[in-house]
Protein backbone atom coordinates (compact mmCIF):
# COMPACT_ATOMS: atom_id res chain seq x y z
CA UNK A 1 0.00 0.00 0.00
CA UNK A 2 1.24 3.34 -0.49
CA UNK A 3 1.14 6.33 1.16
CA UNK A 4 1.69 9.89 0.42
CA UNK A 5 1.21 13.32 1.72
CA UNK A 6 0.15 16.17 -0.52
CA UNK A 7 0.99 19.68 0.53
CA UNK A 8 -1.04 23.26 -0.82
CA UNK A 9 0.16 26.30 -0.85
CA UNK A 10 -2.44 28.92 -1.44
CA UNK A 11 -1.39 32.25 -2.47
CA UNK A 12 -3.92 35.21 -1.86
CA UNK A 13 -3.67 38.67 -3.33
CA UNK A 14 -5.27 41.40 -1.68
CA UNK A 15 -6.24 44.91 -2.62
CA UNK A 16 -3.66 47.31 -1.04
CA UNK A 17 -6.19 49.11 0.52
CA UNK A 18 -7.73 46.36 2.47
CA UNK A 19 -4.08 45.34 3.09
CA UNK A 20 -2.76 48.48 4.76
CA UNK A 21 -6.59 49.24 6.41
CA UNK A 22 -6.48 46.25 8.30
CA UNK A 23 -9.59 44.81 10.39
CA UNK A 24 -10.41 47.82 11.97
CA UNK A 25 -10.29 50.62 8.69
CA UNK A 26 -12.73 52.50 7.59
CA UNK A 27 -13.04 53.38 3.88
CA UNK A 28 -14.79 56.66 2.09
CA UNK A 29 -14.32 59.90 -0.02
CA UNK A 30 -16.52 62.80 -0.40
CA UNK A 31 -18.53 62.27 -3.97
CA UNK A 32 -20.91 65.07 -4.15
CA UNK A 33 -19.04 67.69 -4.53
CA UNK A 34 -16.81 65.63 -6.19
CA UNK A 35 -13.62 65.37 -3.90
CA UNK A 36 -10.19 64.55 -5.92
CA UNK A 37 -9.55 61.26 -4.78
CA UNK A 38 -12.84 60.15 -6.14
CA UNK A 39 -12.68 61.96 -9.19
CA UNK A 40 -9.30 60.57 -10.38
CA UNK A 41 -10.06 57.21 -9.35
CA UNK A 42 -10.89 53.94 -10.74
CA UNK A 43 -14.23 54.24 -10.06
CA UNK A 44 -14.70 57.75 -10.82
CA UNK A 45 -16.73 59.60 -13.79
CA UNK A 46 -14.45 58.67 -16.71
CA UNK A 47 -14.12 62.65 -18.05
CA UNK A 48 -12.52 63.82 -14.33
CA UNK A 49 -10.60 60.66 -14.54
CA UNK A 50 -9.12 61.07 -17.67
CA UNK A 51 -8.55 64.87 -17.04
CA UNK A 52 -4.81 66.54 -16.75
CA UNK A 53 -5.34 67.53 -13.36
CA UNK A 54 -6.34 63.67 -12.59
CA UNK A 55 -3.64 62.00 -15.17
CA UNK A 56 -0.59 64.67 -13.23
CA UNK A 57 -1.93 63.29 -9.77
CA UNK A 58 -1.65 59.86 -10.44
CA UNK A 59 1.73 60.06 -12.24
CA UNK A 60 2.96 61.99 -8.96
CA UNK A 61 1.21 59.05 -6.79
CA UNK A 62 3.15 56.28 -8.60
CA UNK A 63 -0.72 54.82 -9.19
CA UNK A 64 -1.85 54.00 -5.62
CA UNK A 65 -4.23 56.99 -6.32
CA UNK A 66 -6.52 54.56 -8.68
CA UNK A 67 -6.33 51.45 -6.80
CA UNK A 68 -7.06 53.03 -2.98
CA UNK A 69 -9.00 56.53 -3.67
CA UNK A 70 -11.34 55.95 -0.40
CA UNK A 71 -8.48 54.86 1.48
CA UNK A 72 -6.61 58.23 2.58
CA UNK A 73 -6.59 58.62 6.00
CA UNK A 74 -3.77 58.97 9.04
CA UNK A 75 -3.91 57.22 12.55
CA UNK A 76 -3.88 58.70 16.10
CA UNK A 77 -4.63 62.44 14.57
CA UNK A 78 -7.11 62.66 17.47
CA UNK A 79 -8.59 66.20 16.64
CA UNK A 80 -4.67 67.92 16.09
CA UNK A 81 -4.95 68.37 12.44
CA UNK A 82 -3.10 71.82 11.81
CA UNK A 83 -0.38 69.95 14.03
CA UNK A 84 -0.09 67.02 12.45
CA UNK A 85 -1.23 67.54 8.68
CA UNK A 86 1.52 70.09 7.43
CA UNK A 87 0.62 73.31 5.16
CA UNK A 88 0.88 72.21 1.32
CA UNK A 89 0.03 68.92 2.23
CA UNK A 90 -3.44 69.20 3.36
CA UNK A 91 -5.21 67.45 0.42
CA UNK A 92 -2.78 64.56 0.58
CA UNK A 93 -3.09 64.14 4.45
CA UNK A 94 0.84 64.14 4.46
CA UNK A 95 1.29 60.85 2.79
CA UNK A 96 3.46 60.38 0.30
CA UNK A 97 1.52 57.90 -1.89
CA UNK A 98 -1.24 60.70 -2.29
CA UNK A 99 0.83 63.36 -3.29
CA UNK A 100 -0.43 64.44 -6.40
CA UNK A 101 -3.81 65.56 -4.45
CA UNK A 102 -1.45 68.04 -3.35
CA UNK A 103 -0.52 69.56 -6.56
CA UNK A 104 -1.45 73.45 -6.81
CA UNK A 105 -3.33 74.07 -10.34
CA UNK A 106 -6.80 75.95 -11.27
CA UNK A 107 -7.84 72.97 -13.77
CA UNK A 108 -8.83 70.03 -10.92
CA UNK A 109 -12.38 68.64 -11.58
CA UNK A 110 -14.95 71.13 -10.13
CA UNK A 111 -18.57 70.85 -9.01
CA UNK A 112 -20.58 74.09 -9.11
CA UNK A 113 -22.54 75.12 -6.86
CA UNK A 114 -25.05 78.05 -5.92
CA UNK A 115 -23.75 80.58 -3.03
CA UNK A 116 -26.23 80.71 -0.13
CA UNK A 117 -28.03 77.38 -1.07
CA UNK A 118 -29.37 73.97 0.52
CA UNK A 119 -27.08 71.29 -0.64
CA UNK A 120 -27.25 67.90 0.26
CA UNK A 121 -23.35 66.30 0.57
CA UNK A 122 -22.67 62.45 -0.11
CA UNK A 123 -19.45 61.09 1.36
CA UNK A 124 -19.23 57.72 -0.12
CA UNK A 125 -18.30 54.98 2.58
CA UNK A 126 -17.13 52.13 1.30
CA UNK A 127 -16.88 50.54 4.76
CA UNK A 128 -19.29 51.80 7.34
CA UNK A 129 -17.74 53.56 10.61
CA UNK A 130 -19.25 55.75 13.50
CA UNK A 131 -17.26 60.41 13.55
CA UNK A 132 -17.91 63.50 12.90
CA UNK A 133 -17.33 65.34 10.00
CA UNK A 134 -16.27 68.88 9.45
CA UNK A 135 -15.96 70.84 6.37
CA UNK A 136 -14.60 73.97 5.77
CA UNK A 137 -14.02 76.41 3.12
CA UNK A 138 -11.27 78.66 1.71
CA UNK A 139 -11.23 82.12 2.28
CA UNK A 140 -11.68 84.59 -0.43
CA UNK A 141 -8.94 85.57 -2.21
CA UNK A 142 -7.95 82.15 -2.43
CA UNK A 143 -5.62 81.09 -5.37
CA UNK A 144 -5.48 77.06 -6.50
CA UNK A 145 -2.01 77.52 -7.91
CA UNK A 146 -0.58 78.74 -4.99
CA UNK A 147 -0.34 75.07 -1.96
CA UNK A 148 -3.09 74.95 0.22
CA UNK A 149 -2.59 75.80 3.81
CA UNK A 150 -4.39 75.72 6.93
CA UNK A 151 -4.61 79.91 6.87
CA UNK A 152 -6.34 79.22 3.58
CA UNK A 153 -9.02 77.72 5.34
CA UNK A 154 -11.74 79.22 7.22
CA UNK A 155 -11.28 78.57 11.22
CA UNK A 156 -14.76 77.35 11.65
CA UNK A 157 -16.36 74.22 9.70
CA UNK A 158 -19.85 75.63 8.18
CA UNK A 159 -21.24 72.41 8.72
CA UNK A 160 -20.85 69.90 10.91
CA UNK A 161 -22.17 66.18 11.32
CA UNK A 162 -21.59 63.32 13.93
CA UNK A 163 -22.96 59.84 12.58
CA UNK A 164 -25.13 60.65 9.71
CA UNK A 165 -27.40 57.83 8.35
CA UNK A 166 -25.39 55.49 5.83
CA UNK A 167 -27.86 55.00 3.06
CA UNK A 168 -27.18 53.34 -0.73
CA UNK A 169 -23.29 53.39 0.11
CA UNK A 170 -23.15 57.17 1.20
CA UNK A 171 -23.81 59.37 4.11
CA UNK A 172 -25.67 62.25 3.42
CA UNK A 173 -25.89 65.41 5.02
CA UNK A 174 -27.95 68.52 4.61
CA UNK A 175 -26.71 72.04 5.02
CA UNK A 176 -25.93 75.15 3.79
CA UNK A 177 -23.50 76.26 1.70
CA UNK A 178 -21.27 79.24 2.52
CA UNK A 179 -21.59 82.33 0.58
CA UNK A 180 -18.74 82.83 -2.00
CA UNK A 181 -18.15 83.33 -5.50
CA UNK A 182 -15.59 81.73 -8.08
CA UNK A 183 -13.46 78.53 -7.74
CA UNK A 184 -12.61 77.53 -3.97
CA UNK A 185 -11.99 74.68 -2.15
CA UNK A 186 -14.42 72.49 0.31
CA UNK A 187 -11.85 70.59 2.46
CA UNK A 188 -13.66 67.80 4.73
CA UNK A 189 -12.16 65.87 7.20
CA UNK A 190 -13.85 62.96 9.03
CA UNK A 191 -12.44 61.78 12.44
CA UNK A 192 -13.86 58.72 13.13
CA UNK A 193 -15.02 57.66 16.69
CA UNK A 194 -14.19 53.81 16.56
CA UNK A 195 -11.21 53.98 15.30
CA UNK A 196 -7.93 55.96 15.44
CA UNK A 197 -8.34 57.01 11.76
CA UNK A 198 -9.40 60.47 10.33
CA UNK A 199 -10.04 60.90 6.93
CA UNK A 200 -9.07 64.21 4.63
CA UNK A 201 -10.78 65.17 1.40
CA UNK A 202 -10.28 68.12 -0.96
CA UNK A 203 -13.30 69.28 -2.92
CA UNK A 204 -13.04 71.80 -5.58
CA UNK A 205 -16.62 73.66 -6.15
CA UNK A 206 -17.00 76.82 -8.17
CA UNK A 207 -19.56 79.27 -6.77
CA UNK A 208 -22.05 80.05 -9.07
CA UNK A 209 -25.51 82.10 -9.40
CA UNK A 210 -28.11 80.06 -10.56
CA UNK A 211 -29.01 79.60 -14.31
CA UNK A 212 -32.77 80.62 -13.37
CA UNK A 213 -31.79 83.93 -11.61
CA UNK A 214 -28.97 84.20 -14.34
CA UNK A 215 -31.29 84.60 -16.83
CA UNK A 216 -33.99 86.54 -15.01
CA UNK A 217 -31.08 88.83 -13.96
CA UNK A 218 -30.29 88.95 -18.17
CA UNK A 219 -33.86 89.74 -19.24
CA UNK A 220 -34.16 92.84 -16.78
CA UNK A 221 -32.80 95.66 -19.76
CA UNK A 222 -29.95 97.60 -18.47
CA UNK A 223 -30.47 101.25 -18.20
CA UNK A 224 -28.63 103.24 -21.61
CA UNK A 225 -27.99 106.84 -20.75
CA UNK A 226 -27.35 107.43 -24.91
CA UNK A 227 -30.75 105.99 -25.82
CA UNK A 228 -32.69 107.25 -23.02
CA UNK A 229 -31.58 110.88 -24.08
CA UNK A 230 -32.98 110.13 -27.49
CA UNK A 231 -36.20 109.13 -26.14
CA UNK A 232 -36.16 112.40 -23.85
CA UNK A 233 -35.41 114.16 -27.19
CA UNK A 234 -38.17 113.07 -29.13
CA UNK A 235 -41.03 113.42 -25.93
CA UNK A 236 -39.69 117.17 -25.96
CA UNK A 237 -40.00 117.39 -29.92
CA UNK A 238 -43.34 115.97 -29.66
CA UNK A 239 -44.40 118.21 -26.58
CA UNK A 240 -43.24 120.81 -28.65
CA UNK A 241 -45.45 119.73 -31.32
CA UNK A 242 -48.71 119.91 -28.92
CA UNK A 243 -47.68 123.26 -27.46
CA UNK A 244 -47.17 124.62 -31.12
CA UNK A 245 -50.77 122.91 -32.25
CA UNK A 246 -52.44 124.65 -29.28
CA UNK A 247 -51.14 127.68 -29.87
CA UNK A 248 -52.05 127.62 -33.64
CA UNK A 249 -55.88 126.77 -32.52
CA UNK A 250 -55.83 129.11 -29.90
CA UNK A 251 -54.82 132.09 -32.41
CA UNK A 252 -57.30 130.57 -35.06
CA UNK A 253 -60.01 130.40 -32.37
CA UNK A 254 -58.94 134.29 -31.98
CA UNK A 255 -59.83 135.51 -35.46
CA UNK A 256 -62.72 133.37 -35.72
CA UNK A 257 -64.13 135.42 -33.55
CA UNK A 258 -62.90 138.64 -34.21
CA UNK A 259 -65.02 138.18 -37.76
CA UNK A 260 -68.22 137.40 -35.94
CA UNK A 261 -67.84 140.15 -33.93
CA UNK A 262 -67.01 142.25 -36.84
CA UNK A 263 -70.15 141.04 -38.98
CA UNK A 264 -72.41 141.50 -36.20
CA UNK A 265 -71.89 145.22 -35.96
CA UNK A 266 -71.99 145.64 -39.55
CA UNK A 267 -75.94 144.26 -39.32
CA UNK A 268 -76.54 145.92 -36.12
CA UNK A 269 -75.96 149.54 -38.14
């Protein structure tokens, strides 16, 4: 009879993001407004994907950018971001294999958006966790070809959220936007509660009036000094007209009866 032993080896390959997040990581970028990360990639809408800002970040990230967008965050930040995350590096969270999100050009992927409005944010989590998020904007005056720092930024979030519902993949929360106008940045970070990790995200947005009040704004006429003179010119030749035609009448009125008068006394004698 013979006997033999067969041995396996099994070779698994993992994602590097599920890799380096471990058990215990938490996944997720910001997708409405559309955050860099998401927008260059794999997943993300193919025209911001195949954009120059996108194609530059991803050549400067050495492609970890397209395989791990939702997976940018840094341990044991614990609420010291301007300590931790240095200036120029705020979009990248200061690691190196995200570094293109850090590059300083006008031409990223932007969302617009209306000043003043109601806007309802979607951070996509790709695995579920329990923090608060807090989103500030730049300042204006702010320049996207100059690095972002933290003096760019706003000292206050305008919005704030601690566990939002997690519904069809994303949390969503409702706010209002800040008022500003042209391109800026919307820069969230997420610190999660059950687990050392917080999350950055940079989101460019231009701030834009509405098409509707656009438009409405268009079809008001704009006031011409040149052609309202005309106008003024010909209600004062036409006055003139009137005054001249009253006058005439009056004077005709005049004679008229200056002949009846006349003819009257030549019957009365």
């Amino acid at each position: 009879m013979w006997s033999y032993r067969v041995g396996f080896v099994i070779v698994v390959s993992l994602p590097w993001a599920l890799v380096s997040a471990g058990p215990a990581g938490a996944h997720g970028a910001l997708e409405d407004p559309l955050s860099r990360a998401a927008a260059c990639g794999a997943e993300g809408p193919g025209q911001a994907a195949r954009s120059a800002a996108c194609r530059a970040a991803v050549r400067a990230s050495g492609g970890v950018l397209t395989r791990a967008w939702d997976d940018l965050r840094v341990a044991n930040v614990a609420g010291r971001d301007r300590q931790v995350i240095p200036d120029g590096k705020l979009c990248s969270g200061g690691l190196a294999a995200y570094r293109g999100l850090d590059l300083a050009r006008a031409d990223w992927p932007a969302t617009t958006v209306r000043p003043g409005a109601r806007f309802a944010f979607k951070y996509r989590g790709t695995i579920p966790h329990r923090g608060t998020f807090r989103m500030y904007v730049t300042k204006q005056g702010y320049d996207p070809r100059e690095p972002l720092k933290w003096s760019d930024l706003e000292r206050k979030p305008f919005l704030t959220a601690t566990d939002p519902a997690l519904k069809d993949g994303s949390y969503t929360i409702s706010g209002r936007l800040p008022s500003r106008s042209g391109r800026h940045l919307i820069y969230t970070i997420w610190q999660n509660s059950d687990t050392p990790d917080t999350y950055y995200s940079c989101s460019d947005v231009v701030f834009r009036r509405s098409s509707n009040a656009a438009a409405a704004a268009a079809a008001v006429p704009r006031a011409r000094p040149v052609a309202a003179s005309r106008q003024d010119g010909v209600r004062r030749k036409d006055a003139s007209w009137l005054v001249g035609g009253s006058v005439v009448l009056a004077g005709c009125a005049g004679a008229t009866g200056l002949l009846i008068k006349r003819r009257r006394h030549r019957f009365e004698r």
